[in-house]
PDB file of N, CA and C in Angstrom:
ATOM      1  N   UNK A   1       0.437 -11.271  22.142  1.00  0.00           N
ATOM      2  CA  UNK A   1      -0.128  -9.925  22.158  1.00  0.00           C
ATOM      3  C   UNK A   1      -1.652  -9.987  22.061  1.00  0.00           C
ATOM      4  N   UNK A   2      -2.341 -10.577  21.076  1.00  0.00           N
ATOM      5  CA  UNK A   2      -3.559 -10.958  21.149  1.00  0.00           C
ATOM      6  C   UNK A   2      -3.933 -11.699  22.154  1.00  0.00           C
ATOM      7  N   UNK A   3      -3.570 -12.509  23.045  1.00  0.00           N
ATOM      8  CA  UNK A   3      -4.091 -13.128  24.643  1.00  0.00           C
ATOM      9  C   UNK A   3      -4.527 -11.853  25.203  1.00  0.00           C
ATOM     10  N   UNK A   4      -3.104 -10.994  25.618  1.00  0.00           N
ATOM     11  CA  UNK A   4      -3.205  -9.611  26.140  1.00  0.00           C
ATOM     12  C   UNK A   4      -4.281  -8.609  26.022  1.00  0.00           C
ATOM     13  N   UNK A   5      -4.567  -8.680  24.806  1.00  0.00           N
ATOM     14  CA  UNK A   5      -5.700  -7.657  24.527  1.00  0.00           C
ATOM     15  C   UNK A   5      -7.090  -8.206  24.564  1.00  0.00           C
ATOM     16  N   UNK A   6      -7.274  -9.805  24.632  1.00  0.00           N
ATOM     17  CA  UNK A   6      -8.909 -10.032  24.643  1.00  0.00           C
ATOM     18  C   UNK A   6      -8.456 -10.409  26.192  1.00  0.00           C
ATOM     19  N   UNK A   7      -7.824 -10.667  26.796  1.00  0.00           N
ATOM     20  CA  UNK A   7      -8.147 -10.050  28.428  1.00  0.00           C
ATOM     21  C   UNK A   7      -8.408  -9.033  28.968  1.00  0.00           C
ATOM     22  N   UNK A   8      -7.936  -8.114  28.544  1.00  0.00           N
ATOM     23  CA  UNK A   8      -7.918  -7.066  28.282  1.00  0.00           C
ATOM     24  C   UNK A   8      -9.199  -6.555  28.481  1.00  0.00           C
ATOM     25  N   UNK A   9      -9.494  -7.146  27.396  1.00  0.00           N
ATOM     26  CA  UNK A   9     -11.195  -6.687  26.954  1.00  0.00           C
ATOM     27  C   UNK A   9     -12.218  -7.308  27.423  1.00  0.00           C
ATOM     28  N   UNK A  10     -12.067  -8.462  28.186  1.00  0.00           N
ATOM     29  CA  UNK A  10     -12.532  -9.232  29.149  1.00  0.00           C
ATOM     30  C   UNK A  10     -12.457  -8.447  30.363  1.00  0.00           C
ATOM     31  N   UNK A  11     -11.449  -7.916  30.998  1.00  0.00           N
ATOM     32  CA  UNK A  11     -11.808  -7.157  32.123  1.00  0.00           C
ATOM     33  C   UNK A  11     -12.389  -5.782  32.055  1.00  0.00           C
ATOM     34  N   UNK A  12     -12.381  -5.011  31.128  1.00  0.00           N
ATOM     35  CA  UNK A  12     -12.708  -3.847  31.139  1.00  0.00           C
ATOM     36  C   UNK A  12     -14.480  -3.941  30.752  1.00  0.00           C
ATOM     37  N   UNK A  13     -15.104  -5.306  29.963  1.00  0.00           N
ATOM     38  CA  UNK A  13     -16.306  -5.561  30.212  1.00  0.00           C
ATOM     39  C   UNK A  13     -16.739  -6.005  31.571  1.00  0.00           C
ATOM     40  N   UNK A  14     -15.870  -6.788  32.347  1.00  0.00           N
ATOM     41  CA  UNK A  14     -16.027  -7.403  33.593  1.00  0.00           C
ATOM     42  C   UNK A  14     -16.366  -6.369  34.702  1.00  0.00           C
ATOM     43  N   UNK A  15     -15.564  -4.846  34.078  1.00  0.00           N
ATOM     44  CA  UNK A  15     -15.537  -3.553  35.155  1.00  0.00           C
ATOM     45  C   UNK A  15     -16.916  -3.034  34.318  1.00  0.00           C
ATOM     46  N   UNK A  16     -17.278  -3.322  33.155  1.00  0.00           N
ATOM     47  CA  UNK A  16     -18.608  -2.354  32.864  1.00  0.00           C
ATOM     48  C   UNK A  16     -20.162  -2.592  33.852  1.00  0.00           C
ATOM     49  N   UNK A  17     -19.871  -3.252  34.924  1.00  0.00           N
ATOM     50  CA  UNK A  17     -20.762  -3.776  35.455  1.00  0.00           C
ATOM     51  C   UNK A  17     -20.711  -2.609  36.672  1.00  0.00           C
ATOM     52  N   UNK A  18     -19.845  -2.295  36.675  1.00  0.00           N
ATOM     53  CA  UNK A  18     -19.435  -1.059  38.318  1.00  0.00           C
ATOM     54  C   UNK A  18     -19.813   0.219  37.417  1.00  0.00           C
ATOM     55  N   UNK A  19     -19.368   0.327  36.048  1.00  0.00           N
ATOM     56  CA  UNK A  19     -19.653   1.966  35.880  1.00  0.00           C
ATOM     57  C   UNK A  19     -19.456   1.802  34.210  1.00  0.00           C
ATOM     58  N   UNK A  20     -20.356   2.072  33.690  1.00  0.00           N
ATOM     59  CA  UNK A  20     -20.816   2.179  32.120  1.00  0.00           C
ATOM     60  C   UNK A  20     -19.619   2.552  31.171  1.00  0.00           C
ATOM     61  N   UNK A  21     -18.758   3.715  31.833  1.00  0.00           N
ATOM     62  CA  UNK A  21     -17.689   4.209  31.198  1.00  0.00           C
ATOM     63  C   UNK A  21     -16.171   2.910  30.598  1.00  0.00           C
ATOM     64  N   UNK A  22     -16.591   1.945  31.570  1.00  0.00           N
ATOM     65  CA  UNK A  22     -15.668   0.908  30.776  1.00  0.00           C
ATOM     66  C   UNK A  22     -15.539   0.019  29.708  1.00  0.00           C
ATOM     67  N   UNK A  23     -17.333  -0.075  29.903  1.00  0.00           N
ATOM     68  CA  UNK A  23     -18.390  -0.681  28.776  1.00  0.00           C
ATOM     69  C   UNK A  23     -17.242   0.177  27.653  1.00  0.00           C
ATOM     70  N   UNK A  24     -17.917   1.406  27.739  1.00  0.00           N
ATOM     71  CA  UNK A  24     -16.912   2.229  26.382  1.00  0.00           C
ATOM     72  C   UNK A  24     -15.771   1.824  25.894  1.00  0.00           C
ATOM     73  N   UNK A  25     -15.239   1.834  27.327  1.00  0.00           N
ATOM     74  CA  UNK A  25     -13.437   1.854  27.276  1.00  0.00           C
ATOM     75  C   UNK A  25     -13.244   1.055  26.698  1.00  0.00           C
ATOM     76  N   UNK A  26     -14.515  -0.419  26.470  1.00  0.00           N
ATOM     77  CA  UNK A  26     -13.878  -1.837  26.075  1.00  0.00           C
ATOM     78  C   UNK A  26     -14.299  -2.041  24.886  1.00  0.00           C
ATOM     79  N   UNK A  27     -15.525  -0.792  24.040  1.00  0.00           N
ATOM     80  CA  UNK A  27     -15.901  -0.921  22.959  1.00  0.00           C
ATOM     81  C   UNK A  27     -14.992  -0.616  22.471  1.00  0.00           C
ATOM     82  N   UNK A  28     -14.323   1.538  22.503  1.00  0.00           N
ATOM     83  CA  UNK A  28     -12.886   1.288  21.873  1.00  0.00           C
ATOM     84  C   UNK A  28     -11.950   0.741  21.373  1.00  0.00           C
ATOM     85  N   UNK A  29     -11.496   0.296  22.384  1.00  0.00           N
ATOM     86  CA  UNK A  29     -10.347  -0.775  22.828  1.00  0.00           C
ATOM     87  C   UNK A  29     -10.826  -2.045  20.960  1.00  0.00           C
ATOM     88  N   UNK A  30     -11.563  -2.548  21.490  1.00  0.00           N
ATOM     89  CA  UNK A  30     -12.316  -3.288  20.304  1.00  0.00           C
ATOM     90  C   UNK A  30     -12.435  -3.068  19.181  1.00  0.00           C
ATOM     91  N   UNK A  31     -12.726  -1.176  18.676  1.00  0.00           N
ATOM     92  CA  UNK A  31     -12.751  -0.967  17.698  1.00  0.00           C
ATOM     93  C   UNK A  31     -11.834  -0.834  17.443  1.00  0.00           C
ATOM     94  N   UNK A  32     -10.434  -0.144  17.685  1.00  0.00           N
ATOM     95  CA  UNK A  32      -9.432  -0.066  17.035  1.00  0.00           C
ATOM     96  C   UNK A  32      -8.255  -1.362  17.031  1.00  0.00           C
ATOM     97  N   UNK A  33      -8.797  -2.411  17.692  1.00  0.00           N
ATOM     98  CA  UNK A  33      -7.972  -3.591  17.808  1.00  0.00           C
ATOM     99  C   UNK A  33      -8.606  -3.842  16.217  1.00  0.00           C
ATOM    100  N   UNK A  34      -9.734  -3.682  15.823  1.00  0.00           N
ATOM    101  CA  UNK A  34     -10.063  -4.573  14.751  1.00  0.00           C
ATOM    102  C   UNK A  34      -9.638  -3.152  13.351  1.00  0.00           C
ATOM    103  N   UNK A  35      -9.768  -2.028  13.362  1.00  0.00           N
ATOM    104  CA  UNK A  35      -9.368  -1.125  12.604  1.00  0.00           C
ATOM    105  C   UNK A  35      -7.970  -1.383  12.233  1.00  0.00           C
ATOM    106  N   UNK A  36      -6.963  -1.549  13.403  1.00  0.00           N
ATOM    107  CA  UNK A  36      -5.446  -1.875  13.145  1.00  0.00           C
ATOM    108  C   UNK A  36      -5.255  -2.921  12.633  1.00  0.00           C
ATOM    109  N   UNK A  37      -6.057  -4.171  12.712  1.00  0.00           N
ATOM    110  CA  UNK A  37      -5.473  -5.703  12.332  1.00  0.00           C
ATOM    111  C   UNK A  37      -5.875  -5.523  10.952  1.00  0.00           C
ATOM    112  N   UNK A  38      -6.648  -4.773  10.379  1.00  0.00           N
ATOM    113  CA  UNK A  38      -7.504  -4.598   9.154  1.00  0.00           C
ATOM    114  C   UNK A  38      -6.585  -3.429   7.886  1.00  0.00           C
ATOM    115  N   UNK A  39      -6.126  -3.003   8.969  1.00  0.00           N
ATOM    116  CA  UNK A  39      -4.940  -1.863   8.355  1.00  0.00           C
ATOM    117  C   UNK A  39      -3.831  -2.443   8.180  1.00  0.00           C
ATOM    118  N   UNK A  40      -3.336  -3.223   9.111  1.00  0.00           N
ATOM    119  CA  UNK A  40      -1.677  -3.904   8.918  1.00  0.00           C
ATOM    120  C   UNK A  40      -2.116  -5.273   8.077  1.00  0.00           C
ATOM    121  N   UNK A  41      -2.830  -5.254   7.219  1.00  0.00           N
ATOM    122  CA  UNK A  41      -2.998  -6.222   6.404  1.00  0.00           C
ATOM    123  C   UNK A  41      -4.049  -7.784   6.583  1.00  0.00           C
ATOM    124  N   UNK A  42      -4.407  -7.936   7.680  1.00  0.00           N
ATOM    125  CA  UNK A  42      -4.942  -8.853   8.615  1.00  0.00           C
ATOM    126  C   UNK A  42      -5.803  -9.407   7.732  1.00  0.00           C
ATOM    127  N   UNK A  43      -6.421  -9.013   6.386  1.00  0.00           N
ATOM    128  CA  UNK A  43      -6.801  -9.658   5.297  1.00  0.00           C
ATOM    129  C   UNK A  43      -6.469 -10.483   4.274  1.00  0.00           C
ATOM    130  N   UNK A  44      -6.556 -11.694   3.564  1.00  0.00           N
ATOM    131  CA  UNK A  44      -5.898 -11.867   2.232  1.00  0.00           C
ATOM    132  C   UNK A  44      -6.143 -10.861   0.955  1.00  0.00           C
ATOM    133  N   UNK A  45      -4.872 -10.604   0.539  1.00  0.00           N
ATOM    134  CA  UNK A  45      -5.230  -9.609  -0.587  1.00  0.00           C
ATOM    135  C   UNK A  45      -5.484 -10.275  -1.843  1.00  0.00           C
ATOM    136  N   UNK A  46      -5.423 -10.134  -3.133  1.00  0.00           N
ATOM    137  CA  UNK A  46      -5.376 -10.509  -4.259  1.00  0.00           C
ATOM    138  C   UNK A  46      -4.133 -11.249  -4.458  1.00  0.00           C
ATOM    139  N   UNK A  47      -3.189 -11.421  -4.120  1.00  0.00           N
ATOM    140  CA  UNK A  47      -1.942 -12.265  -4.365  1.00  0.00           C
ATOM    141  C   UNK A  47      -1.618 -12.687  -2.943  1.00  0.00           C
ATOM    142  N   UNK A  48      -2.423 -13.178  -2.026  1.00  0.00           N
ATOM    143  CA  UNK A  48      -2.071 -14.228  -0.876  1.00  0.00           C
ATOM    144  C   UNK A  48      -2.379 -13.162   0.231  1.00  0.00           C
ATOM    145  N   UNK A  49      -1.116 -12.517   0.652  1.00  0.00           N
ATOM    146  CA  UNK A  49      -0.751 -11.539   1.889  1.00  0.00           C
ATOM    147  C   UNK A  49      -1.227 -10.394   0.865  1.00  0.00           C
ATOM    148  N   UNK A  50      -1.640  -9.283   1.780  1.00  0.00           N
ATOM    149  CA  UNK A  50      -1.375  -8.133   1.398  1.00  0.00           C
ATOM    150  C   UNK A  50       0.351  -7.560   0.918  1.00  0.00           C
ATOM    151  N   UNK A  51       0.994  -7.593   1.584  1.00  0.00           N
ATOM    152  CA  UNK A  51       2.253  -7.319   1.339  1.00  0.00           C
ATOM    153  C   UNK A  51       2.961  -7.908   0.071  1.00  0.00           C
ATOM    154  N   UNK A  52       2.342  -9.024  -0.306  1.00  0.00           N
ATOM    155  CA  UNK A  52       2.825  -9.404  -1.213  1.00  0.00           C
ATOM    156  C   UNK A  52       2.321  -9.231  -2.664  1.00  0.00           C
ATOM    157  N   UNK A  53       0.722  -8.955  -2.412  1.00  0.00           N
ATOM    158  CA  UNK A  53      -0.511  -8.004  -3.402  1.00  0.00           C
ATOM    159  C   UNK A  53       0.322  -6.344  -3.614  1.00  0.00           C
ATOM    160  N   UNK A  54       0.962  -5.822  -2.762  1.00  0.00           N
ATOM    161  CA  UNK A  54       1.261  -4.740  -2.673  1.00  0.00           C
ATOM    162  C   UNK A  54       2.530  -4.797  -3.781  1.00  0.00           C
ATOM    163  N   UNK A  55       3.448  -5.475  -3.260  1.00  0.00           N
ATOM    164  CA  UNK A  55       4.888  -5.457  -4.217  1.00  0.00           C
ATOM    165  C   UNK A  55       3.935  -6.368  -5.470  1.00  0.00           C
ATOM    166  N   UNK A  56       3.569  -6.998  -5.961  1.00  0.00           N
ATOM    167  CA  UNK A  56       3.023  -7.699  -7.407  1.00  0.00           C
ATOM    168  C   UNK A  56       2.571  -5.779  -7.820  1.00  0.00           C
ATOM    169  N   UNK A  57       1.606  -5.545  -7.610  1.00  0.00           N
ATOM    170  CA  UNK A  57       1.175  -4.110  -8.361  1.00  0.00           C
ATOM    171  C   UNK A  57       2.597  -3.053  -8.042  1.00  0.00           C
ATOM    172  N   UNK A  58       3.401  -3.420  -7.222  1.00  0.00           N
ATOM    173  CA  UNK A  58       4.155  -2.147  -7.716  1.00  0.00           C
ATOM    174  C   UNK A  58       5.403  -2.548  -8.551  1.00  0.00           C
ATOM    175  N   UNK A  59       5.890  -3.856  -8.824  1.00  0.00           N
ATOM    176  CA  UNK A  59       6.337  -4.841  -9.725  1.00  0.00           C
ATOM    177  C   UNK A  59       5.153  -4.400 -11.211  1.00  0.00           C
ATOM    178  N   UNK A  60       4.258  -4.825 -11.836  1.00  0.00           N
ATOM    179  CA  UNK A  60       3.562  -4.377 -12.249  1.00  0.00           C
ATOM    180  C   UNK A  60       3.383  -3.150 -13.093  1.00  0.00           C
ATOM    181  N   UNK A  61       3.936  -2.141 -12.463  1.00  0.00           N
ATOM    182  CA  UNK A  61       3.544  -0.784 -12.360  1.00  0.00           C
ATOM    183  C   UNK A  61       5.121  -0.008 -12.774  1.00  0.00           C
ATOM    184  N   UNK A  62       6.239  -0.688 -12.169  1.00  0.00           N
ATOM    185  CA  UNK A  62       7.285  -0.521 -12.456  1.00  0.00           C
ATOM    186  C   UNK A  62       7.493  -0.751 -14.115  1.00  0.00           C
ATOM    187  N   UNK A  63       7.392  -2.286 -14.100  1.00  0.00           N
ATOM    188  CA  UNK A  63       7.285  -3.172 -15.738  1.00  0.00           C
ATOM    189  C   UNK A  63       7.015  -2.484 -16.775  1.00  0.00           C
ATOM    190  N   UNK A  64       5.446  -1.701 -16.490  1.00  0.00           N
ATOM    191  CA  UNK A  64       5.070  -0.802 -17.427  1.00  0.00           C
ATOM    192  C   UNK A  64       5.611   0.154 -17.744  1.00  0.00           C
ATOM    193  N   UNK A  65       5.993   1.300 -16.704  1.00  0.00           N
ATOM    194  CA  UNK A  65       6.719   2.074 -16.989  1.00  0.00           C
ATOM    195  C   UNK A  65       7.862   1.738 -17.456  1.00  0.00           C
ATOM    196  N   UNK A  66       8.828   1.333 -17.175  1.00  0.00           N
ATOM    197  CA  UNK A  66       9.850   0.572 -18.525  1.00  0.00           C
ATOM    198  C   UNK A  66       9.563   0.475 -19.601  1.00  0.00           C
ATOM    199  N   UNK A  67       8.417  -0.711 -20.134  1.00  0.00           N
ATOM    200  CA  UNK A  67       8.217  -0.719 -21.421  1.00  0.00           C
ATOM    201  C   UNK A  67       7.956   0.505 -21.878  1.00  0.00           C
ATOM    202  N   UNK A  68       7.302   1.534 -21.395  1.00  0.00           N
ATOM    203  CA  UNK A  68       6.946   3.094 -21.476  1.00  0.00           C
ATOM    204  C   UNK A  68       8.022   4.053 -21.830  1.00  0.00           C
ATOM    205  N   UNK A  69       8.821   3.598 -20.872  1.00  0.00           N
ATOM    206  CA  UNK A  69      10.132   4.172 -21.418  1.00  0.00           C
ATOM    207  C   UNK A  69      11.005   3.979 -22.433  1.00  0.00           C
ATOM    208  N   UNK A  70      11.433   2.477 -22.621  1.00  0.00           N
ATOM    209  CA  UNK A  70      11.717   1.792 -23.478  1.00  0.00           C
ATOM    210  C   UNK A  70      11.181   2.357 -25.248  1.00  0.00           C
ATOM    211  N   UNK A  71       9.738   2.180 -25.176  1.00  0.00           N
ATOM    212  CA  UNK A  71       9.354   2.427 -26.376  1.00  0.00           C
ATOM    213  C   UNK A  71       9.288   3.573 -27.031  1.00  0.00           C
ATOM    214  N   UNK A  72       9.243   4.665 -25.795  1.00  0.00           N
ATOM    215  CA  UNK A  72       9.339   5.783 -25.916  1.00  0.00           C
ATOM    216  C   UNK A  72      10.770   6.247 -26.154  1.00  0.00           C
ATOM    217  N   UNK A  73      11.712   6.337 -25.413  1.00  0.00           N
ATOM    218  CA  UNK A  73      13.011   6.682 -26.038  1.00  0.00           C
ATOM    219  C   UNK A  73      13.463   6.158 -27.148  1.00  0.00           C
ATOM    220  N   UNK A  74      13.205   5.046 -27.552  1.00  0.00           N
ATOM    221  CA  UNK A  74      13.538   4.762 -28.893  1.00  0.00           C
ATOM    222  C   UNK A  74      13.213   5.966 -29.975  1.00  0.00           C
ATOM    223  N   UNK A  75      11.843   5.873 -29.941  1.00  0.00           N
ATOM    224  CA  UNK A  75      11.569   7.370 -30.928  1.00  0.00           C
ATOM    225  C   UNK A  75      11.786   8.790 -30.355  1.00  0.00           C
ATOM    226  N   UNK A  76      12.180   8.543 -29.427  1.00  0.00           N
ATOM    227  CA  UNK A  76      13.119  10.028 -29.013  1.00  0.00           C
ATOM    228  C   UNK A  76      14.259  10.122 -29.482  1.00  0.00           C
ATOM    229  N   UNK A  77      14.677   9.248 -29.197  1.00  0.00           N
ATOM    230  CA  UNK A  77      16.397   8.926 -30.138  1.00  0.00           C
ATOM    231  C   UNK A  77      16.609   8.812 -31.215  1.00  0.00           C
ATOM    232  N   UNK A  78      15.605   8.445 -32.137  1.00  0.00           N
ATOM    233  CA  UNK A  78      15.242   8.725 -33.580  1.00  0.00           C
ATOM    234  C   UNK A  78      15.253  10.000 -34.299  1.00  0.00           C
ATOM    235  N   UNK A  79      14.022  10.545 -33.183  1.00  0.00           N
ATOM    236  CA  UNK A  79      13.800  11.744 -33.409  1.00  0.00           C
ATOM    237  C   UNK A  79      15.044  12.802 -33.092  1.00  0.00           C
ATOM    238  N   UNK A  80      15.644  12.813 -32.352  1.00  0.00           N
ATOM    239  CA  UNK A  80      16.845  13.759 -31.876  1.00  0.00           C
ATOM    240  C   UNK A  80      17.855  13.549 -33.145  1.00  0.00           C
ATOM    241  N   UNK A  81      18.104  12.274 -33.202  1.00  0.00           N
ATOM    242  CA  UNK A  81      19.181  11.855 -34.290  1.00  0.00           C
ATOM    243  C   UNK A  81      18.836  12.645 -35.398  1.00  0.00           C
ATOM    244  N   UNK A  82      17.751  12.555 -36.219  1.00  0.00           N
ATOM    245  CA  UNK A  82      17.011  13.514 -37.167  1.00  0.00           C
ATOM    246  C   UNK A  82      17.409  15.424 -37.056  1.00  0.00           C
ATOM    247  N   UNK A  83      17.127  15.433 -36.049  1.00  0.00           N
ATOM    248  CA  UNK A  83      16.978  16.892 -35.499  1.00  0.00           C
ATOM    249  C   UNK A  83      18.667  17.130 -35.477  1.00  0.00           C
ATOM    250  N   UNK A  84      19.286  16.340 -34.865  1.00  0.00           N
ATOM    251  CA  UNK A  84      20.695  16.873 -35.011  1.00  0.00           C
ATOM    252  C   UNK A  84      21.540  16.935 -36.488  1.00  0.00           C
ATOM    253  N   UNK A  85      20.883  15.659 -37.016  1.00  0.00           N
ATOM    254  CA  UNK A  85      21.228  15.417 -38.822  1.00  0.00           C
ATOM    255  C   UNK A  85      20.951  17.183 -39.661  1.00  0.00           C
ATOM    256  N   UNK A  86      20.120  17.366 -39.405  1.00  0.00           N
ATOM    257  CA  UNK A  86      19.116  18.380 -39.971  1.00  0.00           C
ATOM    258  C   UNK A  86      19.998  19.972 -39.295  1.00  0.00           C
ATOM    259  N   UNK A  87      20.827  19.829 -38.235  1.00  0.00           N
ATOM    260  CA  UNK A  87      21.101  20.890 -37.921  1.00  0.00           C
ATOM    261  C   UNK A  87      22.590  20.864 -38.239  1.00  0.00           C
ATOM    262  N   UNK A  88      23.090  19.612 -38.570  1.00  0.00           N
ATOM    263  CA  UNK A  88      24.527  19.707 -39.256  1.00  0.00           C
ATOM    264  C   UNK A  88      24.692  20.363 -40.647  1.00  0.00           C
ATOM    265  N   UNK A  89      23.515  19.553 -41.396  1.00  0.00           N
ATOM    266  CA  UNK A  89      23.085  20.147 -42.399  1.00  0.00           C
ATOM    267  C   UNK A  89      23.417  21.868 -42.535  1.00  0.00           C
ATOM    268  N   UNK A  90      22.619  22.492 -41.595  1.00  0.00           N
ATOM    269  CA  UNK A  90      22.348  23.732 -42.152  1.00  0.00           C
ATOM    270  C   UNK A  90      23.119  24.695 -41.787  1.00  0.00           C
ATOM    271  N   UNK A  91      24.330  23.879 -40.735  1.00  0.00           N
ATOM    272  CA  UNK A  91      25.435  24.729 -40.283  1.00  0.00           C
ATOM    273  C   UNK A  91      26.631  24.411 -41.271  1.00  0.00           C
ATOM    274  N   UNK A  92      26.538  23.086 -42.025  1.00  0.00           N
ATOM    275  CA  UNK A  92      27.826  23.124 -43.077  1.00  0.00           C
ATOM    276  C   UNK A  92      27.545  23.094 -43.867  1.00  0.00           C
TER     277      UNK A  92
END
């Protein structure tokens, strides 16, 4: 696919010589070849691939929220247990 497209871009400079407008066509062409490879990850991220930088932080992010939860329902469940103790109480 990349052969394809720097021929590509090889001829449409090759045609900027007949009429300016291809010049363009081939800057385009150029800019968004390099916008897309830059978007679909075409960089190393912080953990190798992007894709794999991506799942580590949402691994990460998950983890926390667990422990978040975790620590937190505990004293919810404390607390409820209390609250229900307290309302047996005052109904018997």
């Amino acid at each position: 696919m990349f052969v394809l497209l720097l021929i590509l871009i090889v001829v449409l400079l090759g045609l900027g010589f007949l009429s300016p407008l291809w010049w363009v066509a081939a800057a385009v062409l150029v800019y968004a070849a390099t916008r897309h490879g830059r978007d679909r990850g075409g960089g190393q991220g912080p953990g190798g691939g992007s894709d794999l930088g991506e799942y580590q932080g949402y691994r990460e992010r998950r983890d926390r929220e667990e422990r978040w939860n975790r620590r937190y329902s505990r004293q919810n469940r404390a607390r409820w247990r209390r609250e229900d103790r307290r309302d047996r109480e005052h109904r018997g």
